[in-house]
Every structure is written in structure tokens, then in C-alpha cells.
PDB file of N, CA and C in Angstrom:
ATOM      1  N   UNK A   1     215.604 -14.045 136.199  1.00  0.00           N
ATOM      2  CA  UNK A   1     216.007 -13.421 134.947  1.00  0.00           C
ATOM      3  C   UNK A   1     216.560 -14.511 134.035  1.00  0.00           C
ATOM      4  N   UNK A   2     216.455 -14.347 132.905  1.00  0.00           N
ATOM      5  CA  UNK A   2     216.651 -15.707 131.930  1.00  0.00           C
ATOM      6  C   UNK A   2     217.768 -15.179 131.234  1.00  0.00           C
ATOM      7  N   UNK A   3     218.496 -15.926 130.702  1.00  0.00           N
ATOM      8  CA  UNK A   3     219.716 -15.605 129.818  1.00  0.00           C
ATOM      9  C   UNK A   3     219.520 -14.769 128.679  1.00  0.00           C
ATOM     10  N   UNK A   4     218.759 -14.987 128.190  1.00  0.00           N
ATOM     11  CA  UNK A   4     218.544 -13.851 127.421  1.00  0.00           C
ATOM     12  C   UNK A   4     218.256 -11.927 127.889  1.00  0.00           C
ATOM     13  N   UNK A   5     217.494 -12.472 128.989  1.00  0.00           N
ATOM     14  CA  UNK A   5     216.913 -10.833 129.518  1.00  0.00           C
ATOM     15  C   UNK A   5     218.180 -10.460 129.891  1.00  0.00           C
ATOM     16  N   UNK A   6     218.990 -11.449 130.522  1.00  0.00           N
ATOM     17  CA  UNK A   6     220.387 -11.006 130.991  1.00  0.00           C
ATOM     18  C   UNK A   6     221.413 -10.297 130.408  1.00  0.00           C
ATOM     19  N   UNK A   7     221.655 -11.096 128.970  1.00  0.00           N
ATOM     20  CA  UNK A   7     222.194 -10.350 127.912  1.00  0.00           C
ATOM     21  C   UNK A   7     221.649  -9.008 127.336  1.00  0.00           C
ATOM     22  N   UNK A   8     220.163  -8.878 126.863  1.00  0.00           N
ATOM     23  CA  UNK A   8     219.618  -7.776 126.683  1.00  0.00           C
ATOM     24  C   UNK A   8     220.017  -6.412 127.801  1.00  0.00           C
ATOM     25  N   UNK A   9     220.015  -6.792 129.346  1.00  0.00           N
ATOM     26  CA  UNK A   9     220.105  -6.141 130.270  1.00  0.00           C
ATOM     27  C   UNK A   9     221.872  -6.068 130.000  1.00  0.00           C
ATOM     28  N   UNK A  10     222.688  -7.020 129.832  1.00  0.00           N
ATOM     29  CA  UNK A  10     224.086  -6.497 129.967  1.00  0.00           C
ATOM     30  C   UNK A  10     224.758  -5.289 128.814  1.00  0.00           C
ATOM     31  N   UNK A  11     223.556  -5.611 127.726  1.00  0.00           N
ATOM     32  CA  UNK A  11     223.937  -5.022 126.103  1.00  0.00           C
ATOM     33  C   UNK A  11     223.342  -3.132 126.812  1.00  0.00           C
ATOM     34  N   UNK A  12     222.079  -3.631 127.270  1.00  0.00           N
ATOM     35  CA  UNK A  12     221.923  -2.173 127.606  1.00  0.00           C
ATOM     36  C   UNK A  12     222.405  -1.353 128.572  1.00  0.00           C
ATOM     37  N   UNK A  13     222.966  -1.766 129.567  1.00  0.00           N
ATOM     38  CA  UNK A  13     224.070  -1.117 130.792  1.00  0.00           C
ATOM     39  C   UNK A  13     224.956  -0.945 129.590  1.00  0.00           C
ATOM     40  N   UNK A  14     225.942  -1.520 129.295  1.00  0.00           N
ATOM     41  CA  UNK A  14     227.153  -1.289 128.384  1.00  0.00           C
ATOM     42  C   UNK A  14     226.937  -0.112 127.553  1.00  0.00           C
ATOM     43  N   UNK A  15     225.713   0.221 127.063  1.00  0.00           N
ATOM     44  CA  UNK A  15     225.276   1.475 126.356  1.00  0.00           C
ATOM     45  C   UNK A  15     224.559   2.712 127.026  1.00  0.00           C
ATOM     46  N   UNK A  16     224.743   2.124 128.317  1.00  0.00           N
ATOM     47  CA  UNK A  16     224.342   3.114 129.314  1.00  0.00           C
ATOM     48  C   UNK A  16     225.648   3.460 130.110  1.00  0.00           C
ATOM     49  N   UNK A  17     225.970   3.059 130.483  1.00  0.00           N
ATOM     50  CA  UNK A  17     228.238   3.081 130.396  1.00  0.00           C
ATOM     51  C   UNK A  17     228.733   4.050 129.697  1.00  0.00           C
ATOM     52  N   UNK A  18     228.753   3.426 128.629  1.00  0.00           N
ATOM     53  CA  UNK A  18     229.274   4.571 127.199  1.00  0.00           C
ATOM     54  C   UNK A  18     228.532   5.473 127.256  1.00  0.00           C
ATOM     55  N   UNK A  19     226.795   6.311 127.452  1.00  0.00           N
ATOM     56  CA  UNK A  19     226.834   7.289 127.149  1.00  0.00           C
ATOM     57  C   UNK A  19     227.031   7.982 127.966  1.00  0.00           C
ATOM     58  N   UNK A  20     227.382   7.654 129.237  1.00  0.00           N
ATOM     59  CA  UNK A  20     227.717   8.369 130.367  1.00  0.00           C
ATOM     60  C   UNK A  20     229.089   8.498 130.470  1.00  0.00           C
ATOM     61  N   UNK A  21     229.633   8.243 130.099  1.00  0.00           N
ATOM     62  CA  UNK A  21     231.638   7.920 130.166  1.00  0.00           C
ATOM     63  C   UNK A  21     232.109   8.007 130.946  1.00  0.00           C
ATOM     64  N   UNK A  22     231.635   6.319 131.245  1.00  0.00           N
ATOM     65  CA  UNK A  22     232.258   5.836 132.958  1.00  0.00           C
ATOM     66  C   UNK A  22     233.117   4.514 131.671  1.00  0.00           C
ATOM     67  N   UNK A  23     234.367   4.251 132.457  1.00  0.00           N
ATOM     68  CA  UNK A  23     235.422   3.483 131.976  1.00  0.00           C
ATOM     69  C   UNK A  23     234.938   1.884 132.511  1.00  0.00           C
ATOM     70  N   UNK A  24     234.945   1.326 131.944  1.00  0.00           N
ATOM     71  CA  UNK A  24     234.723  -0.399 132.306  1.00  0.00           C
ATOM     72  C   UNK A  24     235.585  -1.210 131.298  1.00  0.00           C
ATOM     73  N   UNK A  25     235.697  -2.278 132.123  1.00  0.00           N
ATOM     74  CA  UNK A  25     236.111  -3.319 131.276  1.00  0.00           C
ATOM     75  C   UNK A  25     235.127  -4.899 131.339  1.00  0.00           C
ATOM     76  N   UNK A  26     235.384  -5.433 130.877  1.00  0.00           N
ATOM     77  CA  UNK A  26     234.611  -6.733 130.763  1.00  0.00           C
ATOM     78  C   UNK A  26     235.155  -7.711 131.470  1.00  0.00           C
ATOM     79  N   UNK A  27     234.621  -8.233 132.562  1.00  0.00           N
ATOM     80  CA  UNK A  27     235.142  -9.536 132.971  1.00  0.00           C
ATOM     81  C   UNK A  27     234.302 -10.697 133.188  1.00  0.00           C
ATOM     82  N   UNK A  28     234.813 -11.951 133.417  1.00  0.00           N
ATOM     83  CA  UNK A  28     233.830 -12.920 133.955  1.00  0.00           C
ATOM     84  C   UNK A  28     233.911 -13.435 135.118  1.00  0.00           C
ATOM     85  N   UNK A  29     232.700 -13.417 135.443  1.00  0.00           N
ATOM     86  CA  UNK A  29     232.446 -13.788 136.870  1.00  0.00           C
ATOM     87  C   UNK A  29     231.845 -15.044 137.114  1.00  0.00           C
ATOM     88  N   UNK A  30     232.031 -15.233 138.099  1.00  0.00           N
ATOM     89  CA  UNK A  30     231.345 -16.983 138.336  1.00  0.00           C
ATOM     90  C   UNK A  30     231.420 -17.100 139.832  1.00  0.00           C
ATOM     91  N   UNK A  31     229.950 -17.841 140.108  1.00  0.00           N
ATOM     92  CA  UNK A  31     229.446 -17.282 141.243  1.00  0.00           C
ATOM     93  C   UNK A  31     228.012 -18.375 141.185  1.00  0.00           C
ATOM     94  N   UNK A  32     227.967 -19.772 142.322  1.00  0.00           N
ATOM     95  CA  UNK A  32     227.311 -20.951 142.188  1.00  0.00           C
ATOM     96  C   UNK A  32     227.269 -21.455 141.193  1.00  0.00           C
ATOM     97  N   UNK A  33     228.718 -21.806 140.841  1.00  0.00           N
ATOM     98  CA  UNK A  33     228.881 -22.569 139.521  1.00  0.00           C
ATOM     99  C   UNK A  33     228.241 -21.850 138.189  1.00  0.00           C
ATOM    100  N   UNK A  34     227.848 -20.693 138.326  1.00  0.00           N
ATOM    101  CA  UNK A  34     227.494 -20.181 136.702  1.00  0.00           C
ATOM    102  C   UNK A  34     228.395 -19.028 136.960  1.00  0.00           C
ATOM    103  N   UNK A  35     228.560 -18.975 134.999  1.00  0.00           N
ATOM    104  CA  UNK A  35     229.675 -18.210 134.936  1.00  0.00           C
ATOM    105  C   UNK A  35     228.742 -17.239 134.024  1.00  0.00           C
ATOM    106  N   UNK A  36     229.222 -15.951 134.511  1.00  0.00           N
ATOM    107  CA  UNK A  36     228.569 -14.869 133.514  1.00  0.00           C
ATOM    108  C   UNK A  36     229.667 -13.601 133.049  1.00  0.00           C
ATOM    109  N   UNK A  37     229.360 -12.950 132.357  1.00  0.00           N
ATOM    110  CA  UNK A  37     229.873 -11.856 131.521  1.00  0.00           C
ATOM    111  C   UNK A  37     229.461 -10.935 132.806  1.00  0.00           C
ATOM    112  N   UNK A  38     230.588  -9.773 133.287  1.00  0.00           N
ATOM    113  CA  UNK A  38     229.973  -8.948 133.800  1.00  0.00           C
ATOM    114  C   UNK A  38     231.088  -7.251 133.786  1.00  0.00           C
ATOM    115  N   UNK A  39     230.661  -6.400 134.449  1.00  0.00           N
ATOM    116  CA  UNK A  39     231.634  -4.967 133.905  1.00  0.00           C
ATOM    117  C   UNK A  39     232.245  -4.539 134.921  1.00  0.00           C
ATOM    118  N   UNK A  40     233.615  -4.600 134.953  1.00  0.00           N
ATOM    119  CA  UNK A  40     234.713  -3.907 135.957  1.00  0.00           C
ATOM    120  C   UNK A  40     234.701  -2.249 135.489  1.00  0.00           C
ATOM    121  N   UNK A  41     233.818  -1.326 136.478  1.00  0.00           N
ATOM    122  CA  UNK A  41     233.740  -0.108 136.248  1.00  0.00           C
ATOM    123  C   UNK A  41     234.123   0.324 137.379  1.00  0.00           C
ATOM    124  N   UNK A  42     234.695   1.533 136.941  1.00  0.00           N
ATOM    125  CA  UNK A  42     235.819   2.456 137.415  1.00  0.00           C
ATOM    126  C   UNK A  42     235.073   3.751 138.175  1.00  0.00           C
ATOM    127  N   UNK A  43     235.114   3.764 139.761  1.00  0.00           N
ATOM    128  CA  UNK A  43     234.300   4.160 140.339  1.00  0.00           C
ATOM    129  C   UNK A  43     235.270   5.199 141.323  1.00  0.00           C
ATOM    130  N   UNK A  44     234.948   6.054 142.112  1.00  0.00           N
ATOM    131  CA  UNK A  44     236.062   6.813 142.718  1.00  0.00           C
ATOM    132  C   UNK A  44     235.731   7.363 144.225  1.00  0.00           C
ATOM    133  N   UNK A  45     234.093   6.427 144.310  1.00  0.00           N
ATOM    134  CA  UNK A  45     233.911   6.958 145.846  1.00  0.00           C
ATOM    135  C   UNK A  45     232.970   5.255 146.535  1.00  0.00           C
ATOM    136  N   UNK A  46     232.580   5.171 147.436  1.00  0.00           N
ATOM    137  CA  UNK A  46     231.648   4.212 147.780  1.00  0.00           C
ATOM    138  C   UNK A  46     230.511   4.680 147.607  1.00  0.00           C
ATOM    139  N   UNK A  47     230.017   5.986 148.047  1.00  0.00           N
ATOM    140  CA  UNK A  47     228.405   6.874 147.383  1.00  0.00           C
ATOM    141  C   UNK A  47     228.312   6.179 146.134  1.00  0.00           C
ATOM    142  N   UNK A  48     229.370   6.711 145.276  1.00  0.00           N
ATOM    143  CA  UNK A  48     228.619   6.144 143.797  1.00  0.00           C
ATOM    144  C   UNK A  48     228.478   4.904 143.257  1.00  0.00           C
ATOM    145  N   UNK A  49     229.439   4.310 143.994  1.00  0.00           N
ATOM    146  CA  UNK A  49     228.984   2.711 143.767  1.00  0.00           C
ATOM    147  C   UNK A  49     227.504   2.449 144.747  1.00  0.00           C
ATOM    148  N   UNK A  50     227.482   2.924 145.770  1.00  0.00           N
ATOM    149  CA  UNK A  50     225.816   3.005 146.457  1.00  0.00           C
ATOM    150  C   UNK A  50     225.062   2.940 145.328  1.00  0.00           C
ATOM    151  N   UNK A  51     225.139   4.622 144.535  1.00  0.00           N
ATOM    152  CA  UNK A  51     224.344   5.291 143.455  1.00  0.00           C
ATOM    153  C   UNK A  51     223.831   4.230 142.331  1.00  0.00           C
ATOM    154  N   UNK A  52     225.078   3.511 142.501  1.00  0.00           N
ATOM    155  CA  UNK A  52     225.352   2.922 140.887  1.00  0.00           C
ATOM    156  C   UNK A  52     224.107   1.355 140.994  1.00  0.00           C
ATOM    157  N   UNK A  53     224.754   0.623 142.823  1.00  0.00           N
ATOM    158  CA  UNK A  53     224.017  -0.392 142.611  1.00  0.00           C
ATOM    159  C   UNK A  53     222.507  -0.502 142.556  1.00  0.00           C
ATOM    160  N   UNK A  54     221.876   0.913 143.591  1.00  0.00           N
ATOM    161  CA  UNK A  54     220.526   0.863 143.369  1.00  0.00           C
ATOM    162  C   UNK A  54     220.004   1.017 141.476  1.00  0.00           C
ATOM    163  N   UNK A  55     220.676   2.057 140.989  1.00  0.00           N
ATOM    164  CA  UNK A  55     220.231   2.170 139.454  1.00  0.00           C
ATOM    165  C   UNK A  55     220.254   0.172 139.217  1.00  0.00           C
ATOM    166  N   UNK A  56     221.213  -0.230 139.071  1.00  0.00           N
ATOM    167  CA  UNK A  56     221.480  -1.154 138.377  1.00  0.00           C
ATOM    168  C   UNK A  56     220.281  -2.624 139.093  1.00  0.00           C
ATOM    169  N   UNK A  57     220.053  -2.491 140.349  1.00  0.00           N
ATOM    170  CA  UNK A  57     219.174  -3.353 140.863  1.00  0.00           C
ATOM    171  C   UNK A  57     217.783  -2.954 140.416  1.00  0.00           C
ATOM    172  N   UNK A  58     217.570  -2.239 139.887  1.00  0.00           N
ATOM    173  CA  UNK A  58     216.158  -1.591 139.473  1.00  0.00           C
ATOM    174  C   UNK A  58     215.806  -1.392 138.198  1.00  0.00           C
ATOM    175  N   UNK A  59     216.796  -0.719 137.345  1.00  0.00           N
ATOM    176  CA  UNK A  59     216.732  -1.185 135.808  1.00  0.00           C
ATOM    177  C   UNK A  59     217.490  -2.149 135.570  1.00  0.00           C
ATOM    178  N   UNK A  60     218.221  -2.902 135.895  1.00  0.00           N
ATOM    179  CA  UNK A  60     218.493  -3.906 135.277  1.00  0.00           C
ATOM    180  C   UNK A  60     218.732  -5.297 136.166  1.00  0.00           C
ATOM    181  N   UNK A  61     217.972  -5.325 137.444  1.00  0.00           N
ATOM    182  CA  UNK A  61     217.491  -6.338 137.865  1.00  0.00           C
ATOM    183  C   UNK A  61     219.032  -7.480 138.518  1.00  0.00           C
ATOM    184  N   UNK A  62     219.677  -6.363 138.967  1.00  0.00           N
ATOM    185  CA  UNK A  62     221.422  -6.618 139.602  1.00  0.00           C
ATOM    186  C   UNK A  62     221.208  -6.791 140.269  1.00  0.00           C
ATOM    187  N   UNK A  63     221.315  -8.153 141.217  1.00  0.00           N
ATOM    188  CA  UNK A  63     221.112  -8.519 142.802  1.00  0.00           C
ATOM    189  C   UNK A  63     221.947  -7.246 143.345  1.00  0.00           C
ATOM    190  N   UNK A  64     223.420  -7.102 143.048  1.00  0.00           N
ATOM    191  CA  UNK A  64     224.316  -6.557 144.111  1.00  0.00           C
ATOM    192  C   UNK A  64     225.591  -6.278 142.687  1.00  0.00           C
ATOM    193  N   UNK A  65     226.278  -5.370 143.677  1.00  0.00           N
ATOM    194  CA  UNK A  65     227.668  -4.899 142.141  1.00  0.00           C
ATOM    195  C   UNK A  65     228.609  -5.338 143.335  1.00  0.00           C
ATOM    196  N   UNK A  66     229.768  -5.568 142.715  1.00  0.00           N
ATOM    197  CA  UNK A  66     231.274  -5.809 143.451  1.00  0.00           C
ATOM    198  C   UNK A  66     231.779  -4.299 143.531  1.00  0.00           C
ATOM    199  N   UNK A  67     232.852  -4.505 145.041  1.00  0.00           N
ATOM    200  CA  UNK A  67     233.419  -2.789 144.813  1.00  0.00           C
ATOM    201  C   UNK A  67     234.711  -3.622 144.961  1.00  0.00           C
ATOM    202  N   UNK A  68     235.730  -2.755 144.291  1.00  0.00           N
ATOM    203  CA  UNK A  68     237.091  -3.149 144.488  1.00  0.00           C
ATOM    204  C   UNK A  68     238.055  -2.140 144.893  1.00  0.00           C
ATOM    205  N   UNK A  69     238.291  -1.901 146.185  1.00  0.00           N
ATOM    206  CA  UNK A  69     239.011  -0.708 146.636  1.00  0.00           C
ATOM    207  C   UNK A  69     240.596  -1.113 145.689  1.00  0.00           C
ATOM    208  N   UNK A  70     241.098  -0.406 144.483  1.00  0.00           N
ATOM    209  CA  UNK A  70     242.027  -1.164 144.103  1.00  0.00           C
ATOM    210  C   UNK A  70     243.637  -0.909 144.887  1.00  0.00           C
ATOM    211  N   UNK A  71     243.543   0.281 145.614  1.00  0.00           N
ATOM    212  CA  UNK A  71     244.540   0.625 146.602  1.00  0.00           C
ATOM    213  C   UNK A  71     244.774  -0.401 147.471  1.00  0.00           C
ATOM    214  N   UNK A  72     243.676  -0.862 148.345  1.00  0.00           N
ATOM    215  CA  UNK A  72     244.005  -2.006 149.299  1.00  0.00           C
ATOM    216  C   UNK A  72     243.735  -3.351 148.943  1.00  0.00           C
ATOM    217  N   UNK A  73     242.874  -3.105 148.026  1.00  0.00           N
ATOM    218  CA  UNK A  73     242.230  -4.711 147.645  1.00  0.00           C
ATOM    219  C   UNK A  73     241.488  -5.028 148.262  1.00  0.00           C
ATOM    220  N   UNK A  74     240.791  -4.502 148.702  1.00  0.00           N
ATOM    221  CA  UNK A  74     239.431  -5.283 149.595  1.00  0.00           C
ATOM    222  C   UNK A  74     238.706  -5.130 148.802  1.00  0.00           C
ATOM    223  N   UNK A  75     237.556  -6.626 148.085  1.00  0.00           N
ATOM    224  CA  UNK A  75     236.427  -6.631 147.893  1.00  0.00           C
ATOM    225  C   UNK A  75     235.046  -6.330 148.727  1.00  0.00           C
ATOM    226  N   UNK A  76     234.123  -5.732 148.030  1.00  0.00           N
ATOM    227  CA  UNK A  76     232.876  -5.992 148.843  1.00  0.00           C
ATOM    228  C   UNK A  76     231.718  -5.642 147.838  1.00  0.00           C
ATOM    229  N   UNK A  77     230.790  -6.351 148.733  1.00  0.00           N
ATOM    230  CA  UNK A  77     229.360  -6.148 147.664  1.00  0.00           C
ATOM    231  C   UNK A  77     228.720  -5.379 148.031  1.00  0.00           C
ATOM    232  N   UNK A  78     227.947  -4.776 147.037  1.00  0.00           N
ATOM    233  CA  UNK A  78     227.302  -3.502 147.725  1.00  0.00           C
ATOM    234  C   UNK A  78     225.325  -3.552 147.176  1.00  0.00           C
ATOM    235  N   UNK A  79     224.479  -3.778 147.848  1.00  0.00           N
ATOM    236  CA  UNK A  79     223.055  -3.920 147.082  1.00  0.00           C
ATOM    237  C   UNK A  79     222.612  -2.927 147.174  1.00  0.00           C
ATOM    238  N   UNK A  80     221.556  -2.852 146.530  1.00  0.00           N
ATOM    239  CA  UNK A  80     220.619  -1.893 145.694  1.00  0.00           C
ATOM    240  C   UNK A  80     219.610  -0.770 146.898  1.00  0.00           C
ATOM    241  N   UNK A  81     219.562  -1.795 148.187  1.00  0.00           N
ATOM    242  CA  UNK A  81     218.967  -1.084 149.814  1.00  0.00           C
ATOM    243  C   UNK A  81     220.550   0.094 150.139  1.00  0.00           C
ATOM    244  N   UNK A  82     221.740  -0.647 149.826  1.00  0.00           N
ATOM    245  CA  UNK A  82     222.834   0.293 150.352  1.00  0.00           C
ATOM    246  C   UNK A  82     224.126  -0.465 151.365  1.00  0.00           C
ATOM    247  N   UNK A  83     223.280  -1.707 151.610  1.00  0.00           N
ATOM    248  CA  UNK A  83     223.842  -2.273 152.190  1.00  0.00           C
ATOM    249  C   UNK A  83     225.261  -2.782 151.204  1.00  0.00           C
ATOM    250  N   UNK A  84     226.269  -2.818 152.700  1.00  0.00           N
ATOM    251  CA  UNK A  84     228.037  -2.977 152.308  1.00  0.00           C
ATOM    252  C   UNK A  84     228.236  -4.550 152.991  1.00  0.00           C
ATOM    253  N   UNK A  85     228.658  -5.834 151.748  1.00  0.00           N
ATOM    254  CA  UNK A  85     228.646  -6.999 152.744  1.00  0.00           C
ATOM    255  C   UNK A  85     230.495  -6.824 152.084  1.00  0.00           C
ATOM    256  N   UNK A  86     231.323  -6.572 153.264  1.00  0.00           N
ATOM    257  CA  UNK A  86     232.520  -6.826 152.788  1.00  0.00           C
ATOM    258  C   UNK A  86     233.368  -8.341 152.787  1.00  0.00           C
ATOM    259  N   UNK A  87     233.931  -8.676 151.597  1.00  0.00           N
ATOM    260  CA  UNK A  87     234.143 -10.419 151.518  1.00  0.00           C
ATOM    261  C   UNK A  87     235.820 -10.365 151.866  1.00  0.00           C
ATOM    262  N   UNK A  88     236.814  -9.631 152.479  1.00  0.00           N
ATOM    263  CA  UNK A  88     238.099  -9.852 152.221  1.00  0.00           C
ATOM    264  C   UNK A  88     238.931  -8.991 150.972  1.00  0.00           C
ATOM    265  N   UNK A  89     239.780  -9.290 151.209  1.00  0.00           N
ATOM    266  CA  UNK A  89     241.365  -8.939 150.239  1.00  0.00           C
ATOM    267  C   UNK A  89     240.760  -9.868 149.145  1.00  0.00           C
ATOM    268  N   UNK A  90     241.061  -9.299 147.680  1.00  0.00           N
ATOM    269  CA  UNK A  90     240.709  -9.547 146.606  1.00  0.00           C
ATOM    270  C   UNK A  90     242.305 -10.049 145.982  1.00  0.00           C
ATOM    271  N   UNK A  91     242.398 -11.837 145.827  1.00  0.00           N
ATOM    272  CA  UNK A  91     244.158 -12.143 145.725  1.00  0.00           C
ATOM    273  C   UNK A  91     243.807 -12.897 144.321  1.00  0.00           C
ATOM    274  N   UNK A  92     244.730 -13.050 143.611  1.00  0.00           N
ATOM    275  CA  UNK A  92     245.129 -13.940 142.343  1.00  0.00           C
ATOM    276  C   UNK A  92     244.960 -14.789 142.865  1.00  0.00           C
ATOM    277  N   UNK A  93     244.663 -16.383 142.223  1.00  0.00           N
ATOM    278  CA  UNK A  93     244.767 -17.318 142.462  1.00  0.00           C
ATOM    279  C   UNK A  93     244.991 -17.961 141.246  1.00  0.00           C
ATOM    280  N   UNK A  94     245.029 -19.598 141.179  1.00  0.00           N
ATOM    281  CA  UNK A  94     245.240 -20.291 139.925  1.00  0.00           C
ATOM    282  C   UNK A  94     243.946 -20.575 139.640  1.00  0.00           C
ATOM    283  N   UNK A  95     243.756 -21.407 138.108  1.00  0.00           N
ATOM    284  CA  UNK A  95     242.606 -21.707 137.830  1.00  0.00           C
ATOM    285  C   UNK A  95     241.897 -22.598 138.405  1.00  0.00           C
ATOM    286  N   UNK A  96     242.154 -23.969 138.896  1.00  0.00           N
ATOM    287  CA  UNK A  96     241.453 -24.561 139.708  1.00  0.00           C
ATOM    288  C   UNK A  96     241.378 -24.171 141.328  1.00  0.00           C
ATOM    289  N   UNK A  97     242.324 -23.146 141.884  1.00  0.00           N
ATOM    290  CA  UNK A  97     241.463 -22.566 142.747  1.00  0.00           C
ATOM    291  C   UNK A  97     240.113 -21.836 142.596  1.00  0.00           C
ATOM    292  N   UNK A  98     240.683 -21.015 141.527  1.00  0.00           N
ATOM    293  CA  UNK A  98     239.336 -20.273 141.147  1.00  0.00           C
ATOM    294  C   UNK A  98     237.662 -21.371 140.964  1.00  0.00           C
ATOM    295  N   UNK A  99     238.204 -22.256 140.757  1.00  0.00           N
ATOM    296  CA  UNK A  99     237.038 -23.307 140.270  1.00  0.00           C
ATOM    297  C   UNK A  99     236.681 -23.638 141.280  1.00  0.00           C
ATOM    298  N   UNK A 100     237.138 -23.958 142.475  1.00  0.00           N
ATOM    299  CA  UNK A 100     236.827 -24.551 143.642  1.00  0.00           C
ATOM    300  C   UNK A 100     236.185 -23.806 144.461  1.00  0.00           C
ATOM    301  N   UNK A 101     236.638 -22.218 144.560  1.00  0.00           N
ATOM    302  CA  UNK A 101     235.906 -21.084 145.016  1.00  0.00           C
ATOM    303  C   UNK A 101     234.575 -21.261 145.162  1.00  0.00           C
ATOM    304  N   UNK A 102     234.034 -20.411 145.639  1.00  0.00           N
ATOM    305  CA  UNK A 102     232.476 -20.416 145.319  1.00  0.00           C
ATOM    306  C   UNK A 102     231.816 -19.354 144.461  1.00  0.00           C
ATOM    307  N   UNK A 103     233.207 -18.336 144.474  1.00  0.00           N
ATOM    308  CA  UNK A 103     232.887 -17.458 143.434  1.00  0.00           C
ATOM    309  C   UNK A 103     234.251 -16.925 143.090  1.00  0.00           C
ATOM    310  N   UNK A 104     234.478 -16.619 141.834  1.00  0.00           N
ATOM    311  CA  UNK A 104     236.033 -15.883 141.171  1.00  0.00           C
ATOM    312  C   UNK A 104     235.367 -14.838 139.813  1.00  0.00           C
ATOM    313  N   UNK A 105     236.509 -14.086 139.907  1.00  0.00           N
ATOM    314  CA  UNK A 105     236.586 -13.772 138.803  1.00  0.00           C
ATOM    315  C   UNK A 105     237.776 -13.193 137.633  1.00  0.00           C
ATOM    316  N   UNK A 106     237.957 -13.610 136.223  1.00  0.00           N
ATOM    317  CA  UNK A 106     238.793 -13.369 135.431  1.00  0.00           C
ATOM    318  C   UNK A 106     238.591 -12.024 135.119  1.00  0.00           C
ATOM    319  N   UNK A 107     239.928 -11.766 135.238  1.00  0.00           N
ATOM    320  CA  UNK A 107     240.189  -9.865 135.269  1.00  0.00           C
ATOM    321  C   UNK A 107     241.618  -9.954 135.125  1.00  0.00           C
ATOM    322  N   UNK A 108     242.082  -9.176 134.029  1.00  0.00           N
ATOM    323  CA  UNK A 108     243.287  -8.676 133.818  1.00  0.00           C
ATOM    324  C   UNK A 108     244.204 -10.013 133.639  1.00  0.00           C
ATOM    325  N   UNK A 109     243.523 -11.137 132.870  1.00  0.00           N
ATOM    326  CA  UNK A 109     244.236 -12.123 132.528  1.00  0.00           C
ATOM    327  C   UNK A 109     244.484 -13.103 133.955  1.00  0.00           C
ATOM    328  N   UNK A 110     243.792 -12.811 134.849  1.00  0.00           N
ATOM    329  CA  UNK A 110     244.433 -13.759 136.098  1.00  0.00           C
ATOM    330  C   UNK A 110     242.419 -13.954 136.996  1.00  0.00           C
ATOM    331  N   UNK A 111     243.009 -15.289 137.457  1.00  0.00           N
ATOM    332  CA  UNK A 111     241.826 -15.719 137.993  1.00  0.00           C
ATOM    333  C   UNK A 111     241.934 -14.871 139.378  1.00  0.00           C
ATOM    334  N   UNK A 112     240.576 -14.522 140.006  1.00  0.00           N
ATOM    335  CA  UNK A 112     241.201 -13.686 141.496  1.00  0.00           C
ATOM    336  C   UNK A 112     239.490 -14.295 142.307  1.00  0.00           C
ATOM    337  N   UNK A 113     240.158 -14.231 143.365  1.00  0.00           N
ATOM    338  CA  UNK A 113     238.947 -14.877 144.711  1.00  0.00           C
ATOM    339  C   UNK A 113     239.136 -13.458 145.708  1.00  0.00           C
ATOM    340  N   UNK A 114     237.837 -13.040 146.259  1.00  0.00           N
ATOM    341  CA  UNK A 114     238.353 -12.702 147.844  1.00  0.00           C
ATOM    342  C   UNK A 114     238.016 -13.503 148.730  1.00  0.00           C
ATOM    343  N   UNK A 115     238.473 -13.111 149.720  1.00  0.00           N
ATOM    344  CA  UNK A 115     238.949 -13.607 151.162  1.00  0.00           C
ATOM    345  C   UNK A 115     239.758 -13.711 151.952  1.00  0.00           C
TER     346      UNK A 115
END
């Protein structure tokens, strides 16, 4: 997917978001040294994040979505087959941790890693 299709694909989830009125916010993610724009949405079961990643791996060509249990903090990824790869406790870190990571992301003003 090329940066552009990417953006086109992020412009059109975001308007597929809104007309559905699911709550997101915008964060950035970075993940093998590229950093991208991506959407912290507000989800209330693991089914629908299931639901959510197949839509999103299929129209819009999403390897995998992040889940963030925000009660416990455990991250995990979830792909588009259904499969759950869980990565750890989702912790703040500083910015050059975050850099050193192999993947972080800026959310709520603070750099955060799991593991």
C-alpha cells in the first residue's frame, strides 16, 4: 500500500467512524521505524474488535488493529483471520524509549510501548 492509498484509506475509515458513531481518537503509531497516523477506537467487547479487524483488513487493507483492554492494560493485536497475538501490559515510557522500541505509540500526550 503506498502512502497515498494509505491516507485515502485512513480519510475513508475516519468517515466510516463518524457515520457509524464509534468514538476514536487519533494517534501515532510507529512500528519498523515508520511512523503513521492511526485511530484509537473505542470498542467494548473482543467480538467487535474481531468484527472490526476483518472489515478493516479487507476494505482498507489493515494488516491487524491494536486492542487495548484499558482496565488492565494489556495490549494485543488482533487480524483480519481472528487471530489474538497478545504483546503485554501497555506502559508509558519516555521518548527515546519509545524510539528504541520496535514499535510505540503517542496517545494521550505520552509515548507508550507494550510488554
Amino acid at each position: 500500500v503506498t502512502l497515498s492509498q494509505n491516507l485515502r484509506n485512513m480519510a475513508n475509515l475516519t468517515e466510516t467512524l463518524t457515520a457509524h458513531q464509534y468514538q476514536f481518537q487519533t494517534v501515532l503509531g510507529r512500528y519498523a521505524q515508520t511512523e503513521e497516523q492511526s485511530l484509537a477506537v473505542a470498542v467494548h467487547s473482543l467480538d467487535i474488535a474481531k468484527q472490526m479487524a476483518r472489515h478493516v483488513g479487507a476494505v482498507y487493507q489493515q494488516e491487524c488493529v491494536g486492542v487495548l483492554d484499558v482496565e488492565q492494560m494489556d495490549f494485543a493485536l488482533v487480524y483480519p483471520d481472528g487471530r489474538v497475538e497478545p504483546l503485554g501490559k501497555f506502559r508509558p515510557v519516555t521518548e527515546s524509549e519509545a524510539f528504541r522500541a520496535d514499535a510505540s505509540t503517542y496517545w494521550h500526550g505520552q509515548y507508550w510501548v507494550a510488554g
